[in-house]
C-alpha atoms as a PDB file:
ATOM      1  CA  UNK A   1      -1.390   3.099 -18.804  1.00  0.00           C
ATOM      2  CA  UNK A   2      -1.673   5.111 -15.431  1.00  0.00           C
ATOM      3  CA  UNK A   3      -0.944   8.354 -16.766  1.00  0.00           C
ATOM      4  CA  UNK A   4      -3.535  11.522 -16.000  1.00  0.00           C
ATOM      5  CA  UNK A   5      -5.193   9.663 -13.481  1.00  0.00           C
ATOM      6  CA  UNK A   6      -6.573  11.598 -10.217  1.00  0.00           C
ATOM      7  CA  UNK A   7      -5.358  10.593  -7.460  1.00  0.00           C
ATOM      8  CA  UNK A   8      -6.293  12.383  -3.984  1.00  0.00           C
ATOM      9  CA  UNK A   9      -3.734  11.902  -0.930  1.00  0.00           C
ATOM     10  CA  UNK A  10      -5.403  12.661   2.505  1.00  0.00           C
ATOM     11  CA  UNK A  11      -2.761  12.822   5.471  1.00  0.00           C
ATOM     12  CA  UNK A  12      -1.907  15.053   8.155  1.00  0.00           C
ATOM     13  CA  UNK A  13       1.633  14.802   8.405  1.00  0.00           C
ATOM     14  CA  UNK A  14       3.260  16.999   6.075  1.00  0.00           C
ATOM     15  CA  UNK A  15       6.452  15.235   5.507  1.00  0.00           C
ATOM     16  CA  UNK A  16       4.481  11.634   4.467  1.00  0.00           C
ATOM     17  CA  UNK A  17       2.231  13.417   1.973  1.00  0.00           C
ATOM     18  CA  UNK A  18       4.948  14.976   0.262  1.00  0.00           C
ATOM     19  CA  UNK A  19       6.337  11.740  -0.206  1.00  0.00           C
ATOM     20  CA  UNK A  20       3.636  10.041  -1.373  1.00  0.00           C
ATOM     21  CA  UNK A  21       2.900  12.790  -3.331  1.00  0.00           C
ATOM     22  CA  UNK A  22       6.881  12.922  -5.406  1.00  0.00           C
ATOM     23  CA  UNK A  23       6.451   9.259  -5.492  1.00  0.00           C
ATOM     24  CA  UNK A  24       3.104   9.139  -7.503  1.00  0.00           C
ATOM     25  CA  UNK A  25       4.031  12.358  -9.385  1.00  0.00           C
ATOM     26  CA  UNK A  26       6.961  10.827 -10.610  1.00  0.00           C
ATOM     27  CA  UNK A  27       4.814   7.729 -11.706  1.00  0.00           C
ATOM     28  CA  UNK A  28       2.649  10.172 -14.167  1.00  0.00           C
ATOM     29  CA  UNK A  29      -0.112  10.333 -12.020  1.00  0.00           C
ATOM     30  CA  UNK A  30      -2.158  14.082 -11.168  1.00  0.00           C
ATOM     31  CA  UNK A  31      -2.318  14.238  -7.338  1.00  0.00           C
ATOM     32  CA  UNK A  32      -4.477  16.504  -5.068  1.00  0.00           C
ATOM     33  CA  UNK A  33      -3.903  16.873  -1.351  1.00  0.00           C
ATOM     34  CA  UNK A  34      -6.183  16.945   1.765  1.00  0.00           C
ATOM     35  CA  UNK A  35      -5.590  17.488   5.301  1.00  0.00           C
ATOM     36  CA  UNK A  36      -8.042  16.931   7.030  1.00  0.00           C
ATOM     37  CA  UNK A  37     -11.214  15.197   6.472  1.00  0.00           C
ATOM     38  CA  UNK A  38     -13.539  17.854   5.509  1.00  0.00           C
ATOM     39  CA  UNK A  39     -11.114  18.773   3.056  1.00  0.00           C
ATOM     40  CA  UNK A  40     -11.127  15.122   1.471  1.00  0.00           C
ATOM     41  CA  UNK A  41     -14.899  15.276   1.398  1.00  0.00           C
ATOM     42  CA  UNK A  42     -15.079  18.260  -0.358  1.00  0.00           C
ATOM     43  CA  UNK A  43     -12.498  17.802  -2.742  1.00  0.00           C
ATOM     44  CA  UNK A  44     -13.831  14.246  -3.519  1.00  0.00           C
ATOM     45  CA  UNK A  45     -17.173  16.264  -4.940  1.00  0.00           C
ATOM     46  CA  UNK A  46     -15.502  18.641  -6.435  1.00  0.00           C
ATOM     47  CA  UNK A  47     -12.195  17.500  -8.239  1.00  0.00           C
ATOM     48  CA  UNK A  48     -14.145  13.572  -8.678  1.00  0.00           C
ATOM     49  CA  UNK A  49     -10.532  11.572  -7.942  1.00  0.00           C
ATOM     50  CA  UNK A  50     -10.027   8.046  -9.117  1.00  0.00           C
ATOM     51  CA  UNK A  51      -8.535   7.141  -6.635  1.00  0.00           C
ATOM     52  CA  UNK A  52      -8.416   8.138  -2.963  1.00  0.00           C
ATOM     53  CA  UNK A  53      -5.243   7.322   0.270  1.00  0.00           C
ATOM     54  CA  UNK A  54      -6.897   8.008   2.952  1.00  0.00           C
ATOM     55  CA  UNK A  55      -4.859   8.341   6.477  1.00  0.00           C
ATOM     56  CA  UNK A  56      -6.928   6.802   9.293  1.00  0.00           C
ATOM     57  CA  UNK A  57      -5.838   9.373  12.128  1.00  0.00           C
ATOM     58  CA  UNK A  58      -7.107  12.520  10.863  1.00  0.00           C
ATOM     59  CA  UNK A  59      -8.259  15.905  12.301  1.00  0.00           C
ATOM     60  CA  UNK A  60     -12.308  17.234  11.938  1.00  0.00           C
ATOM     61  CA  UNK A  61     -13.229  13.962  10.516  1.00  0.00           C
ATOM     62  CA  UNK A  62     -10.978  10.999  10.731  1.00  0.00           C
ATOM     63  CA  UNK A  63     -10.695   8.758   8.031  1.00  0.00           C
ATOM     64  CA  UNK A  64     -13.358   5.946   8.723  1.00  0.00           C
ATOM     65  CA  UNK A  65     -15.681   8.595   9.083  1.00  0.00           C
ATOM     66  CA  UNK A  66     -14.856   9.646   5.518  1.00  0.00           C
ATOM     67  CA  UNK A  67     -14.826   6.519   4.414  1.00  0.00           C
ATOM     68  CA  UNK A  68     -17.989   5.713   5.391  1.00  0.00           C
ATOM     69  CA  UNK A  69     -19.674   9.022   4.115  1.00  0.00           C
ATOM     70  CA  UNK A  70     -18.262   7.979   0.702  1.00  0.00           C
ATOM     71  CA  UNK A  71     -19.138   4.997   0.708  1.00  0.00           C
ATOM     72  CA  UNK A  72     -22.767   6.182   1.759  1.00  0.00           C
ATOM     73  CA  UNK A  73     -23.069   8.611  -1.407  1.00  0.00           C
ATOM     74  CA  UNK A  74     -23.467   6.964  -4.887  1.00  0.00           C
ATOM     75  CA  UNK A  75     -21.554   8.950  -6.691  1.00  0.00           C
ATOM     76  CA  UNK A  76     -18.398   7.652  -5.059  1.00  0.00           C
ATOM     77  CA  UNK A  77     -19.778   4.593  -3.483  1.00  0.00           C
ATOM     78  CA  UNK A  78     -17.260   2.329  -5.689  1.00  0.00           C
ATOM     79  CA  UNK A  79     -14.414   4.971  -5.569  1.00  0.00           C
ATOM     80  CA  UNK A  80     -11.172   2.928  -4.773  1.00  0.00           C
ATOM     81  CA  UNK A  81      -9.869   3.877  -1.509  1.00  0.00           C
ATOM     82  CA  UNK A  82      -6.432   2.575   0.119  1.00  0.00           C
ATOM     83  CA  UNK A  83      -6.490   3.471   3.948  1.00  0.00           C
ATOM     84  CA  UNK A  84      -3.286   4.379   4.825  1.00  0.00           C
ATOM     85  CA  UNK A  85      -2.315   4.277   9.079  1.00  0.00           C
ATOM     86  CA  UNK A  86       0.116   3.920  11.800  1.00  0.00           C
ATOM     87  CA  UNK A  87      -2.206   1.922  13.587  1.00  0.00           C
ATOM     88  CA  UNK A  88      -1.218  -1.842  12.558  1.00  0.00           C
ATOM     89  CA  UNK A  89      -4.037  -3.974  14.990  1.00  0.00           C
ATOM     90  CA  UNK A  90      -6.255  -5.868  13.101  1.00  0.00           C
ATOM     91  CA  UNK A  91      -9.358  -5.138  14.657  1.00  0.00           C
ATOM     92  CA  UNK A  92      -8.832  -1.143  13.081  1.00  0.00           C
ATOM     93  CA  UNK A  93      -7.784  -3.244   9.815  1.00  0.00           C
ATOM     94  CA  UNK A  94     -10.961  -4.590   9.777  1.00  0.00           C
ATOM     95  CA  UNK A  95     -12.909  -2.104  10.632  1.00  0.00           C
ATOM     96  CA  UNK A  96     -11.341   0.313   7.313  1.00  0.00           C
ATOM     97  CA  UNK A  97     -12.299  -3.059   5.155  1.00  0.00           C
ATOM     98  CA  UNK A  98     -16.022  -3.123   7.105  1.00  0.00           C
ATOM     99  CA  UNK A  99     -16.689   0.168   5.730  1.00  0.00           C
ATOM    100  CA  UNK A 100     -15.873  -0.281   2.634  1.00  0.00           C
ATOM    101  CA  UNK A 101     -11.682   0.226   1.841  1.00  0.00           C
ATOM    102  CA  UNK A 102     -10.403  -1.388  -0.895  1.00  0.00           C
ATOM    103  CA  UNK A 103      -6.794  -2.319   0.565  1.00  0.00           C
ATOM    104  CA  UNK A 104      -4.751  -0.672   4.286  1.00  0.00           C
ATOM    105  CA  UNK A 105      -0.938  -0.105   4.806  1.00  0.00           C
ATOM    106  CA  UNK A 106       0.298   0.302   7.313  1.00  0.00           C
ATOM    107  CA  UNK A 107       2.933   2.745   8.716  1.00  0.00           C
ATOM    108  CA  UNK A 108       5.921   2.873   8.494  1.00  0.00           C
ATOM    109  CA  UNK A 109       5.994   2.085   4.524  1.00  0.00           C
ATOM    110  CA  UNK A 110       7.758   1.890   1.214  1.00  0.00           C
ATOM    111  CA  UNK A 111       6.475   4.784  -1.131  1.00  0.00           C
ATOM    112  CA  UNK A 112       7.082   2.060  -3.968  1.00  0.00           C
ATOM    113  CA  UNK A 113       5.205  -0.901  -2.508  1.00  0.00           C
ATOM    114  CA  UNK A 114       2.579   1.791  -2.374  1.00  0.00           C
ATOM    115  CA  UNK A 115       2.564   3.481  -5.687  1.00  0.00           C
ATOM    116  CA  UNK A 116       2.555  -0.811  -6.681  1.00  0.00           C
ATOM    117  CA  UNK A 117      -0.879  -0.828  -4.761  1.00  0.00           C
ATOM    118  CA  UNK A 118      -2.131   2.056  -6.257  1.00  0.00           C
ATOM    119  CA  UNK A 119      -1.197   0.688  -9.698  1.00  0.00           C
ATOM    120  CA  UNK A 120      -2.433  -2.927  -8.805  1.00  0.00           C
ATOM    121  CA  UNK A 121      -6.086  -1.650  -8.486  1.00  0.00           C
ATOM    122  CA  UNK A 122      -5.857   0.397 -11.762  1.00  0.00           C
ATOM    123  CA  UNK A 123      -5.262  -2.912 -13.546  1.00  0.00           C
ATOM    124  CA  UNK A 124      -7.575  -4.613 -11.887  1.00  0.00           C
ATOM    125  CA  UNK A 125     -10.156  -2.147 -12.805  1.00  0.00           C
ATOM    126  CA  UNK A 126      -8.634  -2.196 -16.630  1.00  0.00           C
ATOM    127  CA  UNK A 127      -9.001  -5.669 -16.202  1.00  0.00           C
ATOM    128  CA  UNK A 128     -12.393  -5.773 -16.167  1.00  0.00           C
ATOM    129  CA  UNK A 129     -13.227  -3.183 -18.840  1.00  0.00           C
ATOM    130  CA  UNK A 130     -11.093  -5.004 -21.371  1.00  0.00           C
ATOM    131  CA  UNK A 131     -12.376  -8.966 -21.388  1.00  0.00           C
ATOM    132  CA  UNK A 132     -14.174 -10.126 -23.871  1.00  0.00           C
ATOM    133  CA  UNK A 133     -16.723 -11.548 -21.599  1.00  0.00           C
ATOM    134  CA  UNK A 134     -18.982  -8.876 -20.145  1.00  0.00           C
ATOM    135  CA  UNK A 135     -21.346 -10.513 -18.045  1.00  0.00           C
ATOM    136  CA  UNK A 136     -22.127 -12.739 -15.557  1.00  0.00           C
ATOM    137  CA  UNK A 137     -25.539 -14.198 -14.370  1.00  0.00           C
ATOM    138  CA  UNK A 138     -26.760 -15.855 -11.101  1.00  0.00           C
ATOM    139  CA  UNK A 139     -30.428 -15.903 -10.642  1.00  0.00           C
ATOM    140  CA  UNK A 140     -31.361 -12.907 -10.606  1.00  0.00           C
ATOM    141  CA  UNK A 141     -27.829 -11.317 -10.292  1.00  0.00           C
ATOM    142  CA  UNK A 142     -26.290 -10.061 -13.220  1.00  0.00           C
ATOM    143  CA  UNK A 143     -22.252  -8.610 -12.918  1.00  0.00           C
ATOM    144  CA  UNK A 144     -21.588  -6.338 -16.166  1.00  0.00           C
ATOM    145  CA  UNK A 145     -17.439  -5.884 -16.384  1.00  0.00           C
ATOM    146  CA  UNK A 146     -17.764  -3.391 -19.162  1.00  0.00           C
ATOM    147  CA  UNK A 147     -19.661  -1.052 -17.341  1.00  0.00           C
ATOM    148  CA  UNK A 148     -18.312  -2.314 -13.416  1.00  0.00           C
ATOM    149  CA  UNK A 149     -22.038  -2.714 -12.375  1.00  0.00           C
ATOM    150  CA  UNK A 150     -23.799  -5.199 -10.479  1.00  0.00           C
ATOM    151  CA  UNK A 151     -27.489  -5.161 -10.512  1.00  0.00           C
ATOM    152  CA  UNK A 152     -30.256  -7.712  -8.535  1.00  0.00           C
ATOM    153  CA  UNK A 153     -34.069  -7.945 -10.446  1.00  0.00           C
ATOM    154  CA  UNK A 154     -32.570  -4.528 -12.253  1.00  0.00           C
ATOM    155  CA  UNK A 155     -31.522  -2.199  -9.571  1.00  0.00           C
ATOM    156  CA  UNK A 156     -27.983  -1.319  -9.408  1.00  0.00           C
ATOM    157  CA  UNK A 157     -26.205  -2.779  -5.962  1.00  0.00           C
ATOM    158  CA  UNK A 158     -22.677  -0.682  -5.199  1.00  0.00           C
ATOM    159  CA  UNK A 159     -19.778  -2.513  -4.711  1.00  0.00           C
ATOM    160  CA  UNK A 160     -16.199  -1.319  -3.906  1.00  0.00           C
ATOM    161  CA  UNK A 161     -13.854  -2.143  -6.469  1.00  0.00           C
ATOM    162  CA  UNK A 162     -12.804  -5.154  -4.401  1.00  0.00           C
ATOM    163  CA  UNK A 163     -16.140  -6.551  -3.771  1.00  0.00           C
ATOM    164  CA  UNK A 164     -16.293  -6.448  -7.106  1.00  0.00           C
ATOM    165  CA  UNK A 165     -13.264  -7.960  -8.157  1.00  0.00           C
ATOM    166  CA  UNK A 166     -14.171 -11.020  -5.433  1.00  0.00           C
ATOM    167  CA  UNK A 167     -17.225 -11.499  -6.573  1.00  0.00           C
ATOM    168  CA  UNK A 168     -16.334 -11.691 -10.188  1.00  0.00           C
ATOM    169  CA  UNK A 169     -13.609 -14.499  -9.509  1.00  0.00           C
ATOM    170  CA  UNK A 170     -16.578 -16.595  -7.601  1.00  0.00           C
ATOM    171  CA  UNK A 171     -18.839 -16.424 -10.287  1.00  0.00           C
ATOM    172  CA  UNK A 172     -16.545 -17.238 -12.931  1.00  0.00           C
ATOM    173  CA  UNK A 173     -15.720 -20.210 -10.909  1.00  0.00           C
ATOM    174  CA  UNK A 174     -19.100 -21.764  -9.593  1.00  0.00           C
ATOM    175  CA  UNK A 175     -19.118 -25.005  -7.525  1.00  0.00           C
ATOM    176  CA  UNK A 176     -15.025 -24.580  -7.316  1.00  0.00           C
ATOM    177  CA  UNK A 177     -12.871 -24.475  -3.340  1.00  0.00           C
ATOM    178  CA  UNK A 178     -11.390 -21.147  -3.647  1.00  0.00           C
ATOM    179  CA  UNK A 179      -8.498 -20.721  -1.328  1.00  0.00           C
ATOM    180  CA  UNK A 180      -8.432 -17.574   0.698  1.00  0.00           C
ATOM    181  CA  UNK A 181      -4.652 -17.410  -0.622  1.00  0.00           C
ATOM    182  CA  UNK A 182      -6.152 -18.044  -4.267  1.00  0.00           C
ATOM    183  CA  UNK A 183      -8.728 -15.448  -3.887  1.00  0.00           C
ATOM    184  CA  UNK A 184      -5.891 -12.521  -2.316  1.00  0.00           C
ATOM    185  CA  UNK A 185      -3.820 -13.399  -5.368  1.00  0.00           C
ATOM    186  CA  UNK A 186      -6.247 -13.151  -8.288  1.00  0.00           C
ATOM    187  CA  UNK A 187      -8.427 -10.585  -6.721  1.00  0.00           C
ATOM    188  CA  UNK A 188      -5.715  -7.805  -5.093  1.00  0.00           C
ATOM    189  CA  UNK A 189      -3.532  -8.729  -7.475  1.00  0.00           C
ATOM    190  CA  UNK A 190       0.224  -8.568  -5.722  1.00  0.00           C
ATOM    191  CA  UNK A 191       1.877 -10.373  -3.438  1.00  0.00           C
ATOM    192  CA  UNK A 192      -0.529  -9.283  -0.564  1.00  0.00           C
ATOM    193  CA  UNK A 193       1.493  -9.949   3.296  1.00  0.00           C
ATOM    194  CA  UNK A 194      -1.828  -8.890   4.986  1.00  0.00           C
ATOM    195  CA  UNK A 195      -3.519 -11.223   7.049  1.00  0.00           C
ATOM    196  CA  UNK A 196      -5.969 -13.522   5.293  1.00  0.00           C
ATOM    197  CA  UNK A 197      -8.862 -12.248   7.376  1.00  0.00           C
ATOM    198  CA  UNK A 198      -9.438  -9.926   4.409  1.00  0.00           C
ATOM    199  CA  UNK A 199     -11.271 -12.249   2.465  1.00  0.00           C
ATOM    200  CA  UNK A 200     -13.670 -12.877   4.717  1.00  0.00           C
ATOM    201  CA  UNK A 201     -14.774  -9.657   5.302  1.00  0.00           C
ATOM    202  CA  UNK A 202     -14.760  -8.798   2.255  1.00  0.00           C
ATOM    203  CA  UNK A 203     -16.913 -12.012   1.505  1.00  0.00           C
ATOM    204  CA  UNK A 204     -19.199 -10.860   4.751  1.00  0.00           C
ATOM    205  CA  UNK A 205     -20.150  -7.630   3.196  1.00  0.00           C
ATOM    206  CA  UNK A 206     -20.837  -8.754  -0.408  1.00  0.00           C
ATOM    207  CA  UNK A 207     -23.380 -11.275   1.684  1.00  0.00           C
ATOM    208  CA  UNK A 208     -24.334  -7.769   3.023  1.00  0.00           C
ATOM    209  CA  UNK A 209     -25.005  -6.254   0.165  1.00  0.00           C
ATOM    210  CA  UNK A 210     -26.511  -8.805  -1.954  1.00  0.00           C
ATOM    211  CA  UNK A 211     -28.870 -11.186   1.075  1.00  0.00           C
ATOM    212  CA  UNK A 212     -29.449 -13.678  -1.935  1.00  0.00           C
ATOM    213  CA  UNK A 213     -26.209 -14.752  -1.707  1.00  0.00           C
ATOM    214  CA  UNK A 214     -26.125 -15.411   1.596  1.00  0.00           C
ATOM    215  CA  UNK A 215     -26.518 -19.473   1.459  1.00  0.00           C
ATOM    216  CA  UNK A 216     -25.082 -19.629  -2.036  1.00  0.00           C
ATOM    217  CA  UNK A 217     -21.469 -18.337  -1.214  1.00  0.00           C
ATOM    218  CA  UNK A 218     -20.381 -21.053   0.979  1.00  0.00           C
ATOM    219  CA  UNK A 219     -17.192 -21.388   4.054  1.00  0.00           C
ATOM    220  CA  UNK A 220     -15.267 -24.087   3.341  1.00  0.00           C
ATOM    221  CA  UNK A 221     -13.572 -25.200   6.826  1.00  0.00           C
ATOM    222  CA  UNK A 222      -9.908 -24.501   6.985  1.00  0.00           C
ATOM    223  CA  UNK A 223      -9.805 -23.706   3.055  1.00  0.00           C
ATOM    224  CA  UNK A 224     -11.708 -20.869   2.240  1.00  0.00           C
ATOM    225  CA  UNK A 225     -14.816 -20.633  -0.006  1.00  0.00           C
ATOM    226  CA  UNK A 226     -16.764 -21.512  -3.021  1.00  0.00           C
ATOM    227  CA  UNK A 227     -20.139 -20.704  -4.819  1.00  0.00           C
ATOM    228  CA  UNK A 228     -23.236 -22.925  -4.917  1.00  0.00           C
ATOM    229  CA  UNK A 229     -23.414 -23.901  -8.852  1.00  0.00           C
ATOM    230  CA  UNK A 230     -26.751 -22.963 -10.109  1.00  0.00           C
ATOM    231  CA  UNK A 231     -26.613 -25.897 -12.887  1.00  0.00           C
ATOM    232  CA  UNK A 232     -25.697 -28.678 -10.145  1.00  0.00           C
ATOM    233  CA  UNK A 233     -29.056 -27.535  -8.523  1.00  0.00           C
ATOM    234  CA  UNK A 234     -31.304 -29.128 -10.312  1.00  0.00           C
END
């Protein structure tokens, strides 16, 4: 299922990216390497990865930088990117999902709980391209799974493949309490031990991206969220 895909690894230290590197190689997958950022930007035009792991602490440019500039560019502004760090605070956790990372692990790791990551956001993104319903519609919001685009009054709004992913779950269940524990489950797809603070910034920059959704997707004290159902309304 996960074979040929492109998969760019962009850390410093020599002796993790090798590892990651056998790991995924092992798995089927066709890996490129970066170290630094510069490298990862360049590469990332050139060589058009499906997938980036992106080190935080990196020389030239470090790796929020690069997320952000990739995010930034529309040709790989929904580019899945894991952010991959020794730093484990979650105010620099944060930050990586503020700018637009799809998932963060921390260091030290297991180069099999990552290459699970990496696969968990392949099938999510399968996922989508293989149900049998393809769109979704709120107002004038309209989610299209076959084609992984979200578009407001016609224009096309990026989202990273989690944003995505979220989004899709709350529209497919209007006017029903999500659980932030729910939501982690269905929408990253493993047995996520991050801190549920994910969720809502995830849900914070959707709200971002898309303003008319800003009294629609609603906190739910203690519990976690839900979406305003349209056909309650009237």
């Amino acid at each position: 299922m996960f074979a040929g895909k492109k998969i760019l690894i962009v850390e410093d230290e020599k002796d993790i990216l090798h590892l990651v590197k056998l790991y995924l190689d092992k798995e089927g997958f066709r890996t490129l390497t970066a170290a630094n950022g510069i490298d990862a930007l360049r590469q990332t035009r050139s060589e058009h990865p499906d997938l980036v792991i992106l080190d935080l602490m990196l020389p030239e440019i470090d790796g929020l930088e690069v997320c952000k500039k990739l995010r930034l560019t529309p040709q790989t502004a929904m580019l899945p990117i894991i952010m991959l760090t020794a730093k484990s605070e979650e105010s620099d956790m944060v930050v990586g999902l503020e700018l637009g990372a799809d998932d963060y692990v921390t260091k030290p790791f297991s180069p099999r709980g990552l290459v699970a990551r990496v696969k968990a956001l392949f099938r999510r993104l399968a996922r989508a391209n293989d149900r049998e319903i393809s769109t979704y519609q709120y107002g004038s919001l309209h989610l299209n799974l076959s084609r992984h685009e979200v578009t407001v009054d016609g224009q096309e709004v990026p989202l990273t493949a989690k944003e995505f992913g979220l989004l899709e779950h709350l529209l497919r269940n209007p006017g029903r309490v999500l659980t932030r524990d729910v939501l982690l489950n269905n929408v990253w797809g493993y047995d996520y031990h991050g801190t549920t603070r994910t969720v809502d910034v995830h849900v914070r920059r959707i709200k971002q991206k898309l303003p008319l959704l800003n009294d629609a997707i609603l906190s739910v004290k203690s519990l976690g969220y839900k979406l305003k159902d349209l056909s309650m309304a009237a």
